[in-house]
N, C-alpha and C. Protein backbone atom coordinates (compact mmCIF):
# COMPACT_ATOMS: atom_id res chain seq x y z
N UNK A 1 -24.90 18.81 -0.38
CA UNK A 1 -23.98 19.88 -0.03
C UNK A 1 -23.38 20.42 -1.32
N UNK A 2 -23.48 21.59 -1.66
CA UNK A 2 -23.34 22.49 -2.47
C UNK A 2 -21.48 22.95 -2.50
N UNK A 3 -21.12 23.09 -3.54
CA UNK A 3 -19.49 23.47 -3.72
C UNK A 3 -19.10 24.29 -3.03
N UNK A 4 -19.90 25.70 -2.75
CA UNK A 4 -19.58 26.28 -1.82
C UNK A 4 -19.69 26.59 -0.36
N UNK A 5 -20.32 25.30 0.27
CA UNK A 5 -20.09 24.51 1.37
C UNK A 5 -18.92 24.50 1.80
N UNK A 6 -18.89 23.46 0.92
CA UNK A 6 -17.69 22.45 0.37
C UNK A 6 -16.55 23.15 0.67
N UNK A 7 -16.31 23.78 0.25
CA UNK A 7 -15.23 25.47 0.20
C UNK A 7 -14.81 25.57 1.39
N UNK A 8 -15.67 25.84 2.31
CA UNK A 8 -15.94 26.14 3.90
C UNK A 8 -14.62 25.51 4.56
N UNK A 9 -14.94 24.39 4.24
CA UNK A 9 -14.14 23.72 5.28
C UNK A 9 -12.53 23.35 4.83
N UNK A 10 -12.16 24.20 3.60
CA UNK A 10 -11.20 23.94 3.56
C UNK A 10 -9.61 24.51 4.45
N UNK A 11 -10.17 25.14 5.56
CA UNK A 11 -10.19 25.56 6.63
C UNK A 11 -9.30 24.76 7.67
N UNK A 12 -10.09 23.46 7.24
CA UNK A 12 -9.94 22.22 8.30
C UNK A 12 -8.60 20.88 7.80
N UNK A 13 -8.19 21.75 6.20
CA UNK A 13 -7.51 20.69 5.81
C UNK A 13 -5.90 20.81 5.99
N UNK A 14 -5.52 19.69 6.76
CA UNK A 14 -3.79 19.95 5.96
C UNK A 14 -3.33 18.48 5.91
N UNK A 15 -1.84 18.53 5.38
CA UNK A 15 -1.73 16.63 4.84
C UNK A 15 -1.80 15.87 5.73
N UNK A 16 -0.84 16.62 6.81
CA UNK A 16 -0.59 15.64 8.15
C UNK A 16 -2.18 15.28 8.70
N UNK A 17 -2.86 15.78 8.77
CA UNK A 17 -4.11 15.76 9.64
C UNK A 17 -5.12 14.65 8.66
N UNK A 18 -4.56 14.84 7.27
CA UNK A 18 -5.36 13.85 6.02
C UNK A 18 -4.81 12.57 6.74
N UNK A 19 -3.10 12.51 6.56
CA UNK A 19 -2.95 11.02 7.00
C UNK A 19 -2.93 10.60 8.12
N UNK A 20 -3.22 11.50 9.25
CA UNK A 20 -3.29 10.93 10.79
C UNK A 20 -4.86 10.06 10.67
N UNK A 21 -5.51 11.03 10.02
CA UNK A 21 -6.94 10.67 9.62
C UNK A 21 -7.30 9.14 9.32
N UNK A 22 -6.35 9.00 8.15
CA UNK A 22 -6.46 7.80 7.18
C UNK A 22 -5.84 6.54 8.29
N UNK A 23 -4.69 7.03 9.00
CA UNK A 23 -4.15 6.20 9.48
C UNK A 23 -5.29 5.35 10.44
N UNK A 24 -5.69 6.16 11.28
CA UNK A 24 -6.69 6.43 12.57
C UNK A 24 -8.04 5.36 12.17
N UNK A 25 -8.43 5.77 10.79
CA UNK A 25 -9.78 5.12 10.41
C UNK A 25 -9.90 4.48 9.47
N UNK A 26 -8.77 4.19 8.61
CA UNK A 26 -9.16 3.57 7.23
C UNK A 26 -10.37 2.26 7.61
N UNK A 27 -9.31 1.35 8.66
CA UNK A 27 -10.37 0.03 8.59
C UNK A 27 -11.72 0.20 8.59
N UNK A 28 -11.89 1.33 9.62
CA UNK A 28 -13.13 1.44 9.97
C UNK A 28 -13.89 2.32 8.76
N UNK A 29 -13.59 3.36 7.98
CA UNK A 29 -14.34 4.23 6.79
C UNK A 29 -13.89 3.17 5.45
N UNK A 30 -13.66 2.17 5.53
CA UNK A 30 -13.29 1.08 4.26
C UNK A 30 -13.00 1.54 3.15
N UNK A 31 -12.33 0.51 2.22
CA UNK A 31 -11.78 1.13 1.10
C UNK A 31 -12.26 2.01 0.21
N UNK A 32 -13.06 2.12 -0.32
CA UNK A 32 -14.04 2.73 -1.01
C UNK A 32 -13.96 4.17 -0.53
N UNK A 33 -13.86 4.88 0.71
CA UNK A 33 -13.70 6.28 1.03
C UNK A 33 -12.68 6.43 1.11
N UNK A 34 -11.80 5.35 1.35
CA UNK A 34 -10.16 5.88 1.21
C UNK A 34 -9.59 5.91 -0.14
N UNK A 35 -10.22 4.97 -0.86
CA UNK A 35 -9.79 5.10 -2.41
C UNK A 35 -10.06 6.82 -2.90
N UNK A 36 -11.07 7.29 -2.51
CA UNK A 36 -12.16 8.65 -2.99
C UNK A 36 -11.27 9.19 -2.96
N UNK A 37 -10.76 9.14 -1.07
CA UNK A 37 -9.70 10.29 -0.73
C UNK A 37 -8.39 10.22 -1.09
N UNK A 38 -8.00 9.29 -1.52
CA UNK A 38 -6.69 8.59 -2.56
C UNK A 38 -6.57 9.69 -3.50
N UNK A 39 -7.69 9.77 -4.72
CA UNK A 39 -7.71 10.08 -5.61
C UNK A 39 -7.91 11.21 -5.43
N UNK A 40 -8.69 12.11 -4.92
CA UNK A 40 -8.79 13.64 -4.43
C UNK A 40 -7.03 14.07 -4.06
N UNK A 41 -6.29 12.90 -3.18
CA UNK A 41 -4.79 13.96 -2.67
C UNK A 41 -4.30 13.78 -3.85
N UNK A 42 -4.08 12.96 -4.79
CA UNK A 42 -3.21 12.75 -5.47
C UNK A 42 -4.02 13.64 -6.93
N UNK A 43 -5.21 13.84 -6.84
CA UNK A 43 -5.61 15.22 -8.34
C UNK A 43 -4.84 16.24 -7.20
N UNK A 44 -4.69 16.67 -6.51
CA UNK A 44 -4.80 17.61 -5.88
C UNK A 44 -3.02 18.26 -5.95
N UNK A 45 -2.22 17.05 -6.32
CA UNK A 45 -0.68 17.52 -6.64
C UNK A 45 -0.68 17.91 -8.29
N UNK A 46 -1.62 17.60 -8.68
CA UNK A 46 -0.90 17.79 -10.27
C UNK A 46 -1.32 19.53 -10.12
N UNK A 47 -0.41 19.99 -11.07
CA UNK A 47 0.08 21.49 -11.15
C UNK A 47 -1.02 21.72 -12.26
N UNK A 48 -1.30 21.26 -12.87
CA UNK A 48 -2.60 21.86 -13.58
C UNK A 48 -3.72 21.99 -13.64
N UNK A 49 -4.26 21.15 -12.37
CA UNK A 49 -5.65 21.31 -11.97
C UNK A 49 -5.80 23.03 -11.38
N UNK A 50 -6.81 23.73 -12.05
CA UNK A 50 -6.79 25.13 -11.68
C UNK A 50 -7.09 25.60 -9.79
N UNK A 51 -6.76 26.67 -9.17
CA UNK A 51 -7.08 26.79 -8.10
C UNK A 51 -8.68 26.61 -7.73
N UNK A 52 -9.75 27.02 -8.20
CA UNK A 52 -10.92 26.59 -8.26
C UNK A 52 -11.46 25.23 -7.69
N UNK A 53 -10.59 24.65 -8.54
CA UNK A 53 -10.66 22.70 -8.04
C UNK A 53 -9.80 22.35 -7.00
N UNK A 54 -9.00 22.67 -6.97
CA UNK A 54 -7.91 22.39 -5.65
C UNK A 54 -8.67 22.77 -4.65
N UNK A 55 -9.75 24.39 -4.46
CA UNK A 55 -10.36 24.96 -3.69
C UNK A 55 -11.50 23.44 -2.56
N UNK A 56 -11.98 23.28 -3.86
CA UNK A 56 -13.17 21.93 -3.60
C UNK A 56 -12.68 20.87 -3.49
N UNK A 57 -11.50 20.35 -3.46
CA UNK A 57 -10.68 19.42 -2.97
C UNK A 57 -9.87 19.62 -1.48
N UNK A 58 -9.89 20.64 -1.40
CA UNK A 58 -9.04 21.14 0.15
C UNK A 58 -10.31 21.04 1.04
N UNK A 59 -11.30 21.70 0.33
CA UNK A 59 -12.85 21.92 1.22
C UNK A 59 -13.10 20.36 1.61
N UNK A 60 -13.74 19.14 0.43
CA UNK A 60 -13.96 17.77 0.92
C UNK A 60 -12.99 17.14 1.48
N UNK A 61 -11.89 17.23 1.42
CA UNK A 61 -10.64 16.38 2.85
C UNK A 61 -10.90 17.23 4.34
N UNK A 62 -10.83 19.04 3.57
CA UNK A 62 -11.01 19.49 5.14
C UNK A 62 -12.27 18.58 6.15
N UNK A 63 -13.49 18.50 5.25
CA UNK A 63 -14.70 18.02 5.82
C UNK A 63 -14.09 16.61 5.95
N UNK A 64 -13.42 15.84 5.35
CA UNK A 64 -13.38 14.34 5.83
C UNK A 64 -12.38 14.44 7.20
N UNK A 65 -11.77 15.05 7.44
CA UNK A 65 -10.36 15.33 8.40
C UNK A 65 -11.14 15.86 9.93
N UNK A 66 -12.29 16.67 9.49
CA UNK A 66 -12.82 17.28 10.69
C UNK A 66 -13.81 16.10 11.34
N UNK A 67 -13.07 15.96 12.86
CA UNK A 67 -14.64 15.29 13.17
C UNK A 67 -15.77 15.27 13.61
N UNK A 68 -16.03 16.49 13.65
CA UNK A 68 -17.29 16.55 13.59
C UNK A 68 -18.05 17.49 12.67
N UNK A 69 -19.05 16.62 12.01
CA UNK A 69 -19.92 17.66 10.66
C UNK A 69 -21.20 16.94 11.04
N UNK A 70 -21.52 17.04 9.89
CA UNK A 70 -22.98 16.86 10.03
C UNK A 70 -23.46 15.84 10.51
N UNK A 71 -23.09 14.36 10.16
CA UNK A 71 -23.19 13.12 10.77
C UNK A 71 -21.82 12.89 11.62
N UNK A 72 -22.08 12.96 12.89
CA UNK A 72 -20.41 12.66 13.74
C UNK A 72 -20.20 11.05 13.53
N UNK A 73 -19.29 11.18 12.81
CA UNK A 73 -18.59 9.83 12.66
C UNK A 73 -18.56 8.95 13.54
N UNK A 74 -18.54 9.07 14.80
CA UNK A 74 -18.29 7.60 16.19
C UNK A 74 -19.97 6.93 15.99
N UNK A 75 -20.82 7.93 14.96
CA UNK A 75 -22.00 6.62 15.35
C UNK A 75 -21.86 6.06 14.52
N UNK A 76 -22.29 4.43 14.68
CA UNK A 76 -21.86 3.34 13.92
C UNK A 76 -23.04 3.24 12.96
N UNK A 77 -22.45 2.64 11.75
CA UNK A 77 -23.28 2.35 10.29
C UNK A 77 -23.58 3.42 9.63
N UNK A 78 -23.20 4.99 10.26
CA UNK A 78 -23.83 5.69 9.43
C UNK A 78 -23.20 7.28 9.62
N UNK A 79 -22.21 6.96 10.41
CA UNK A 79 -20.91 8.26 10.50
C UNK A 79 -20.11 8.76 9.64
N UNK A 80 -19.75 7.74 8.73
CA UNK A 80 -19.37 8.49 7.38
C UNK A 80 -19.99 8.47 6.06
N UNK A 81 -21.07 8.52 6.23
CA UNK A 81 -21.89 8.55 5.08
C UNK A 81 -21.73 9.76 4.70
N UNK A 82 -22.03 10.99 5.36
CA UNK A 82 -21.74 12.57 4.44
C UNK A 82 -20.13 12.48 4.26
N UNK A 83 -19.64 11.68 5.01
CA UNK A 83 -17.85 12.43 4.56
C UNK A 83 -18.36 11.22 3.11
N UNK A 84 -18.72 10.68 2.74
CA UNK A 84 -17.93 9.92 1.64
C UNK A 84 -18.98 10.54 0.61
N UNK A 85 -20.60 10.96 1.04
CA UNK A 85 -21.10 12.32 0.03
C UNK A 85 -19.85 12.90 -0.76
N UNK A 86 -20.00 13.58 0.46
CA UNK A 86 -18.99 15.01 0.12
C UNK A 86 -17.56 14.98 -0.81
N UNK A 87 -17.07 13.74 -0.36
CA UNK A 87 -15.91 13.27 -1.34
C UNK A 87 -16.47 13.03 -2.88
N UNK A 88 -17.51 12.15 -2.96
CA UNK A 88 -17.66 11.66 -3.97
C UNK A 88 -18.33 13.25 -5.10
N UNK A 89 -19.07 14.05 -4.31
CA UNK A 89 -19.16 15.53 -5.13
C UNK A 89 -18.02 16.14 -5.64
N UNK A 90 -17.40 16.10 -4.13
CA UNK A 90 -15.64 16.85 -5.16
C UNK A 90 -14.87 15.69 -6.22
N UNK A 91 -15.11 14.25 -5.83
CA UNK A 91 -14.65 14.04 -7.21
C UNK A 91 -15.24 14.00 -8.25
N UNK A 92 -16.49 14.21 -8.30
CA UNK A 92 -17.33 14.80 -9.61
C UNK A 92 -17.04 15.70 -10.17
N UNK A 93 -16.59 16.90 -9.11
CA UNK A 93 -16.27 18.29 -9.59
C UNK A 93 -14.80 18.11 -10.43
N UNK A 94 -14.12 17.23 -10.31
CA UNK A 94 -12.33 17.16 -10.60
C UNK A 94 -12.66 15.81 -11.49
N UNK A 95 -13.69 15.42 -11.73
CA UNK A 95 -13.56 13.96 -12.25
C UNK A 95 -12.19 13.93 -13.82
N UNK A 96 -12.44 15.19 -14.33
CA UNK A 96 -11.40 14.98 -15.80
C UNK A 96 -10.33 15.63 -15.56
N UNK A 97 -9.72 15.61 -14.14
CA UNK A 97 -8.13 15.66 -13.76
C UNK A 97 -7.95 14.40 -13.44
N UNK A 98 -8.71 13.12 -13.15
CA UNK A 98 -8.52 11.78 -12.44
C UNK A 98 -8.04 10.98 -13.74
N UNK A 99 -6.62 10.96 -14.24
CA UNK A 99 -6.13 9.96 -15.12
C UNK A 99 -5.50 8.18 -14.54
N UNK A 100 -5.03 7.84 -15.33
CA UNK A 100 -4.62 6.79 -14.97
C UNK A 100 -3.23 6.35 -14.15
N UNK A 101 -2.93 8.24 -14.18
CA UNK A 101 -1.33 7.88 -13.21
C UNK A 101 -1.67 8.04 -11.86
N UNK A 102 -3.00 9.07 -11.85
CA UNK A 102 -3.68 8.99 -9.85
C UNK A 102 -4.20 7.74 -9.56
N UNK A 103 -5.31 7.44 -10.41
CA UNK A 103 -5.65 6.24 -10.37
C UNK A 103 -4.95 5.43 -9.63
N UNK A 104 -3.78 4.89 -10.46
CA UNK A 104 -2.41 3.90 -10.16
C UNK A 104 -2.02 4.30 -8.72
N UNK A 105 -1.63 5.32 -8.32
CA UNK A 105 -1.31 5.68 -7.23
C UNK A 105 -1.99 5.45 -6.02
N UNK A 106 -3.29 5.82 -6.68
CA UNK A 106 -4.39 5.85 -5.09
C UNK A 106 -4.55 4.24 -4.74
N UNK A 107 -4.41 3.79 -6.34
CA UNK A 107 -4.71 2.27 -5.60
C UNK A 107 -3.27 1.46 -5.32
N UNK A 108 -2.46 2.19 -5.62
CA UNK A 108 -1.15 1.40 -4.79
C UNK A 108 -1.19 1.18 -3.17
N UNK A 109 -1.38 3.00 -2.99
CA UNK A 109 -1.85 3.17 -1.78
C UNK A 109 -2.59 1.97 -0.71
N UNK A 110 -3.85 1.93 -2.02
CA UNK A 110 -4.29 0.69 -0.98
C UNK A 110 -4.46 -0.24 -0.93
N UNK A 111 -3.40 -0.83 -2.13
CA UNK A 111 -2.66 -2.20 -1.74
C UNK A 111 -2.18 -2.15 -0.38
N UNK A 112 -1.17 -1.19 -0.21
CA UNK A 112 -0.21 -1.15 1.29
C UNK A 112 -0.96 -1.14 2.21
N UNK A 113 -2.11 -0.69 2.22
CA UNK A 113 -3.41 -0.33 3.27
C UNK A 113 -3.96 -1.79 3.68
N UNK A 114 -4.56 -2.18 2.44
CA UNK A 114 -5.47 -3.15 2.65
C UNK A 114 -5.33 -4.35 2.09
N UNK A 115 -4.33 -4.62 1.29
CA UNK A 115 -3.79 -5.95 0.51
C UNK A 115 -4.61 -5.81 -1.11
N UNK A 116 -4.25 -6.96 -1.52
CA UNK A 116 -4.19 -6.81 -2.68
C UNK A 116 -5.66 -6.92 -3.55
N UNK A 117 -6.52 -7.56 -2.52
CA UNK A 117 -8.04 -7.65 -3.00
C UNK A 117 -8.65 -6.65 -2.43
N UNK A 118 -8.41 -5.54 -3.56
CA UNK A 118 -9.58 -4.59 -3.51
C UNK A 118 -10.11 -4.13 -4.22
N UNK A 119 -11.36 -3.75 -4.29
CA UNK A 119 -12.61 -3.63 -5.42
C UNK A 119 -12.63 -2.27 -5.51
N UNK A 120 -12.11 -1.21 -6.68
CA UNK A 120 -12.40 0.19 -7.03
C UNK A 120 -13.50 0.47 -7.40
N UNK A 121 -14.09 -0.62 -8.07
CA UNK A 121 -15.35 -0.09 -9.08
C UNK A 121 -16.28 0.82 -8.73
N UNK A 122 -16.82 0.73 -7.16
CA UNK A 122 -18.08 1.48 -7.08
C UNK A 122 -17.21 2.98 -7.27
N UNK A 123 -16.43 3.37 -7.26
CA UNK A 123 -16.02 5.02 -7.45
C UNK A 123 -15.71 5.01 -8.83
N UNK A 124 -14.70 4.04 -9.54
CA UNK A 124 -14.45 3.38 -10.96
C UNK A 124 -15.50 4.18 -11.90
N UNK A 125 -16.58 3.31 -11.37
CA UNK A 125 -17.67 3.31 -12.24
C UNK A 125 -18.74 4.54 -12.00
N UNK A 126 -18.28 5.55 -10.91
CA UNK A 126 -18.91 6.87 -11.11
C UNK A 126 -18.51 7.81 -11.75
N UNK A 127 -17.23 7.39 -11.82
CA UNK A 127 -16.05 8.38 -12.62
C UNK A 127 -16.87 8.21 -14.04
N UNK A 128 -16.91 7.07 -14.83
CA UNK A 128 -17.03 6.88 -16.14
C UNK A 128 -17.86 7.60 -16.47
């Protein structure tokens, strides 16, 4: 899925509907897509990421928030595989707004979420 896809659905995004979202499914879309989407809301406050990127950040939450896209999420093992695509493109696209104060944040986040053993790396280590 192409950026200006991506774009499309930013249509579908707003905060409340991000965290009813998160609330609703974290256990089930596991850390790893909530970390993504961690780090996407929280690039998404800093005032200097240009509108462009905010654009493709509103677009991949809209698409994670909506439920139904391309793979409908209720089927099991394999419902959020495009939402966590699609995240992981927009944070490619924003990867050098992702410092170490979102970072910190997203994974505070999911300390409170999920306790204290949790593994960032597989997104960690796409960033690098």
């Amino acid at each position: 899925m192409d950026e200006e896809k991506i774009k499309k659905f930013s249509k579908h995004y707003s905060e409340d509907g991000l965290w009813n979202k998160i609330k609703k499914y974290a256990k089930k879309v596991g850390s790893t897509a909530i970390y993504a989407t961690l780090l996407l809301y929280f690039v998404l406050q800093k005032e200097e990421v240009p509108a462009k990127n905010k654009t493709i950040i509103i677009g991949a939450l809209g698409y994670f928030i909506l439920p139904i896209d391309l793979i409908p999420d209720p089927i099991p093992g394999i419902g959020y595989t495009d939402d966590i695509g699609v995240l992981l493109i927009a944070l490619w696209q924003v990867a050098m707004y992702i410092d170490a104060d979102v970072k910190n944040k997203a994974k505070e986040k999911l300390k409170d979420w999920f306790g204290e053993d949790i593994d960032t790396s597989d997104v960690d280590d796409k960033l690098a």
